[in-house]
C-alpha atoms as a PDB file:
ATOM      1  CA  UNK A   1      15.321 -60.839 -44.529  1.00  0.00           C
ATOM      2  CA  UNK A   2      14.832 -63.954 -42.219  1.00  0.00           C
ATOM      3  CA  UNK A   3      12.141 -63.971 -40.091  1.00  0.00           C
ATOM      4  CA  UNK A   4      12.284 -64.963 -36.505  1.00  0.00           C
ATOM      5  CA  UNK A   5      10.562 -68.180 -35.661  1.00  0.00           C
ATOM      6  CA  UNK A   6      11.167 -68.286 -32.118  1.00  0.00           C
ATOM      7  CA  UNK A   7      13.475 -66.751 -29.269  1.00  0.00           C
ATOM      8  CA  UNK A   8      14.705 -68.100 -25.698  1.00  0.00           C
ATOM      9  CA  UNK A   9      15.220 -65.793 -22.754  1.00  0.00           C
ATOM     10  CA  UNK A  10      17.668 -66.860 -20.348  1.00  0.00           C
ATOM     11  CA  UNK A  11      16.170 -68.646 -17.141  1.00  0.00           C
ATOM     12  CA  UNK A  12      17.742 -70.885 -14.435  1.00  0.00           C
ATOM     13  CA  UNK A  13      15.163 -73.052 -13.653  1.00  0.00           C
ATOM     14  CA  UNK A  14      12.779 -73.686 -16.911  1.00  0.00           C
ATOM     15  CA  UNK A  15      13.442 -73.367 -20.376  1.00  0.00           C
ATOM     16  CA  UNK A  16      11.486 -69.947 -21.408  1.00  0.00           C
ATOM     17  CA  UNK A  17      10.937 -69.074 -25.543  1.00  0.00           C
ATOM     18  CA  UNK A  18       8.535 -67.029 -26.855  1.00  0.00           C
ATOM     19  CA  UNK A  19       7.221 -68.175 -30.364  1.00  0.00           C
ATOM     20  CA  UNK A  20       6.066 -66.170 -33.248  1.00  0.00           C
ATOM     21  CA  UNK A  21       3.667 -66.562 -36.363  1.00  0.00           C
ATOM     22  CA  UNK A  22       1.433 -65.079 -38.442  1.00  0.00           C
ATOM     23  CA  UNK A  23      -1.322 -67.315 -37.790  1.00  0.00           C
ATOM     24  CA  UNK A  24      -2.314 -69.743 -34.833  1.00  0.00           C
ATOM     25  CA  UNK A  25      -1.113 -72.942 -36.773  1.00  0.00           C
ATOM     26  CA  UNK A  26       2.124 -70.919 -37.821  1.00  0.00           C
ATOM     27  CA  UNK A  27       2.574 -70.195 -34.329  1.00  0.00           C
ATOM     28  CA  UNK A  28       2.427 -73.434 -32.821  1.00  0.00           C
ATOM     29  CA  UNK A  29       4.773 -74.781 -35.733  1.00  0.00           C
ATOM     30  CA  UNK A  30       7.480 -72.513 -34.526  1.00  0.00           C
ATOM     31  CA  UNK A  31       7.168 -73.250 -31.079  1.00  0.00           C
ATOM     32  CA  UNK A  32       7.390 -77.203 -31.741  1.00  0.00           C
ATOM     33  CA  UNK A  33      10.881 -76.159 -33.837  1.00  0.00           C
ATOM     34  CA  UNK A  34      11.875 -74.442 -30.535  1.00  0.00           C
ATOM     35  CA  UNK A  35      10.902 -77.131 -28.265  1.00  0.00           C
ATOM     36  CA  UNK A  36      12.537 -79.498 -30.765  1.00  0.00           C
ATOM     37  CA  UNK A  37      15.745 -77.518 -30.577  1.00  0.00           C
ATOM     38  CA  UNK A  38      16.172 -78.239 -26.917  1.00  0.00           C
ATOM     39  CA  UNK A  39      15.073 -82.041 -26.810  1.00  0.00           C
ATOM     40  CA  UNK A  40      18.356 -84.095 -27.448  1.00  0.00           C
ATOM     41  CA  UNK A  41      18.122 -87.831 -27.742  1.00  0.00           C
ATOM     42  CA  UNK A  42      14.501 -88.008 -26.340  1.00  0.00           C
ATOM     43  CA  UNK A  43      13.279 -90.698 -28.258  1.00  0.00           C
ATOM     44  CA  UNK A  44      15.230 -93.257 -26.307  1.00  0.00           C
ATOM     45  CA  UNK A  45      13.932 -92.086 -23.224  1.00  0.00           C
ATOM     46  CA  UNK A  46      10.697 -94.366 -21.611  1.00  0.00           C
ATOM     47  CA  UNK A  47       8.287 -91.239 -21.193  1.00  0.00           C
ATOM     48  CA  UNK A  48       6.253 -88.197 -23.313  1.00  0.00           C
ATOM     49  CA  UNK A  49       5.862 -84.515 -22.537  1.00  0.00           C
ATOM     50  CA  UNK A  50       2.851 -83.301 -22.931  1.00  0.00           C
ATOM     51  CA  UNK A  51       2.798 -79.864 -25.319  1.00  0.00           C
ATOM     52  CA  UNK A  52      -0.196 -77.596 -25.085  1.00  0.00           C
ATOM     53  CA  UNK A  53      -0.500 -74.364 -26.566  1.00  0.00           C
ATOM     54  CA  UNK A  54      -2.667 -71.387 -25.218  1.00  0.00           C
ATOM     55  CA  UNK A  55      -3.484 -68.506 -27.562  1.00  0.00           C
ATOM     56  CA  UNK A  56      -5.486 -65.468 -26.842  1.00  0.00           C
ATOM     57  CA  UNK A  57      -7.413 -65.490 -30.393  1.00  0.00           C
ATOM     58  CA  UNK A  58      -7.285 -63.182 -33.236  1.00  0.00           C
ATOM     59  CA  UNK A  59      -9.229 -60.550 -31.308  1.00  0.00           C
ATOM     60  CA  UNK A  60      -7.519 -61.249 -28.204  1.00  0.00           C
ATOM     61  CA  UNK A  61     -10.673 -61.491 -26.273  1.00  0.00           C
ATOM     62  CA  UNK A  62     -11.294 -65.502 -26.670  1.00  0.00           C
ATOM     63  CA  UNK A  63      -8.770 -68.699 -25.523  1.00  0.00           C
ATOM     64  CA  UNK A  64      -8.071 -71.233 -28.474  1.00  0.00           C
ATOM     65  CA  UNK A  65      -6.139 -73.939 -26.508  1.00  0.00           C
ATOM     66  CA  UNK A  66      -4.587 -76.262 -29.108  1.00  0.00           C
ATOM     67  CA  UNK A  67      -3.605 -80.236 -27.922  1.00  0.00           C
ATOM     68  CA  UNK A  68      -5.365 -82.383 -25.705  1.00  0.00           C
ATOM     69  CA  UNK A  69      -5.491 -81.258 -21.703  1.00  0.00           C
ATOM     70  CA  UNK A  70      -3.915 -83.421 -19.105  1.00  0.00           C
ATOM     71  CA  UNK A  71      -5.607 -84.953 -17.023  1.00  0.00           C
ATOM     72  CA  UNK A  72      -6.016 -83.096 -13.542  1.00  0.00           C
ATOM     73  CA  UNK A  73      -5.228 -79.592 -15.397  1.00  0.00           C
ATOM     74  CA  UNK A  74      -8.203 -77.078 -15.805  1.00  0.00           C
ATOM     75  CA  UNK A  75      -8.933 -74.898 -18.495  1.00  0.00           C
ATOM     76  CA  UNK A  76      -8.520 -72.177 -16.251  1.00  0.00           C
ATOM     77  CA  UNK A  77      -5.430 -73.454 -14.497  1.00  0.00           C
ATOM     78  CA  UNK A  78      -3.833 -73.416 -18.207  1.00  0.00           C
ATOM     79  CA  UNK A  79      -4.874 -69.911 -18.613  1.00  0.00           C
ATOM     80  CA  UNK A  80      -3.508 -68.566 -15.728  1.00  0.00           C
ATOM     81  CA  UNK A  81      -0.171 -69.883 -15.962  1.00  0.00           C
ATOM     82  CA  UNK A  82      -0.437 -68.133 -20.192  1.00  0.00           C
ATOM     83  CA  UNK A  83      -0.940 -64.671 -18.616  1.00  0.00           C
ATOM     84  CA  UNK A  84       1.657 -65.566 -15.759  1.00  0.00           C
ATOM     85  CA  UNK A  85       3.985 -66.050 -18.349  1.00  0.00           C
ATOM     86  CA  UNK A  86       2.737 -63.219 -20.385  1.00  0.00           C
ATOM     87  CA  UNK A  87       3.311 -60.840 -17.218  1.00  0.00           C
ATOM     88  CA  UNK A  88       7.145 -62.176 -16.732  1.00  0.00           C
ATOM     89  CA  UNK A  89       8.112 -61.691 -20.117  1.00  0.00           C
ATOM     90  CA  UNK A  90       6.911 -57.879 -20.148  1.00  0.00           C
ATOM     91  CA  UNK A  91       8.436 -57.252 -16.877  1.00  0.00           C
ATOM     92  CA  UNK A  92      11.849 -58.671 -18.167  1.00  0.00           C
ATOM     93  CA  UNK A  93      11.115 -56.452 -21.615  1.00  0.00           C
ATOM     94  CA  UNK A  94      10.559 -53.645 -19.948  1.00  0.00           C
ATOM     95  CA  UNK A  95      13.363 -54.162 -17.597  1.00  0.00           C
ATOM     96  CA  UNK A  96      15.689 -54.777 -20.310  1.00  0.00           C
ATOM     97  CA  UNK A  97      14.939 -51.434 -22.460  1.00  0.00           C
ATOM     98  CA  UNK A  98      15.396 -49.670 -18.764  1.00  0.00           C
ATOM     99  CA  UNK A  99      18.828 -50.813 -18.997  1.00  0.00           C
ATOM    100  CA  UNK A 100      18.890 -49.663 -22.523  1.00  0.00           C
ATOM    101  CA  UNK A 101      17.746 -46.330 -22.266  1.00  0.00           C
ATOM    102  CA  UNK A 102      20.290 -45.878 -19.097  1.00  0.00           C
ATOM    103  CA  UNK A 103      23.380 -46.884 -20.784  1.00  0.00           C
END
């Protein structure tokens, strides 16, 4: 059985994946595989992307950010936009297995 690595939702304006792992460094493999999926011919391009990862810890009750902040970017402002995330992909879940359950 293969196991998933990493999965895009559809989105107009960003490109939205959700990564998975069995451990933090796991995790943030697959999600560079993802990313890495997307980015076509970047390396002749003049500029970087900066690629942070925000994880809610083993006992979900701590923040292990892995990479190096921006400049100009809080801790906090990172954090938000995780659990922003975290509440659009449950809302599209959910709103998914309501089709589901109609058909």
């Amino acid at each position: 059985m293969k196991v998933k690595k990493y999965e895009f939702f559809p989105h107009t304006a960003d490109v939205l994946f959700e990564g998975y792992g069995k451990t933090v460094e796991n995790l943030f493999e697959n999600c560079g595989l993802a990313v890495e999926s997307i980015m076509v011919g970047l390396d002749s391009l003049d500029f970087k992307i900066p690629i942070i990862g925000v994880a809610k810890g083993a006992e979900r009750k701590k923040n292990e950010i892995i990479g190096k902040i921006p400049k100009g970017i809080s801790e906090e402002t990172l954090i938000s936009v995780r659990d922003e995330a975290h509440r659009f992909a449950i809302t599209y879940h959910k709103k998914l297995r309501g089709r589901e359950f109609i058909k």
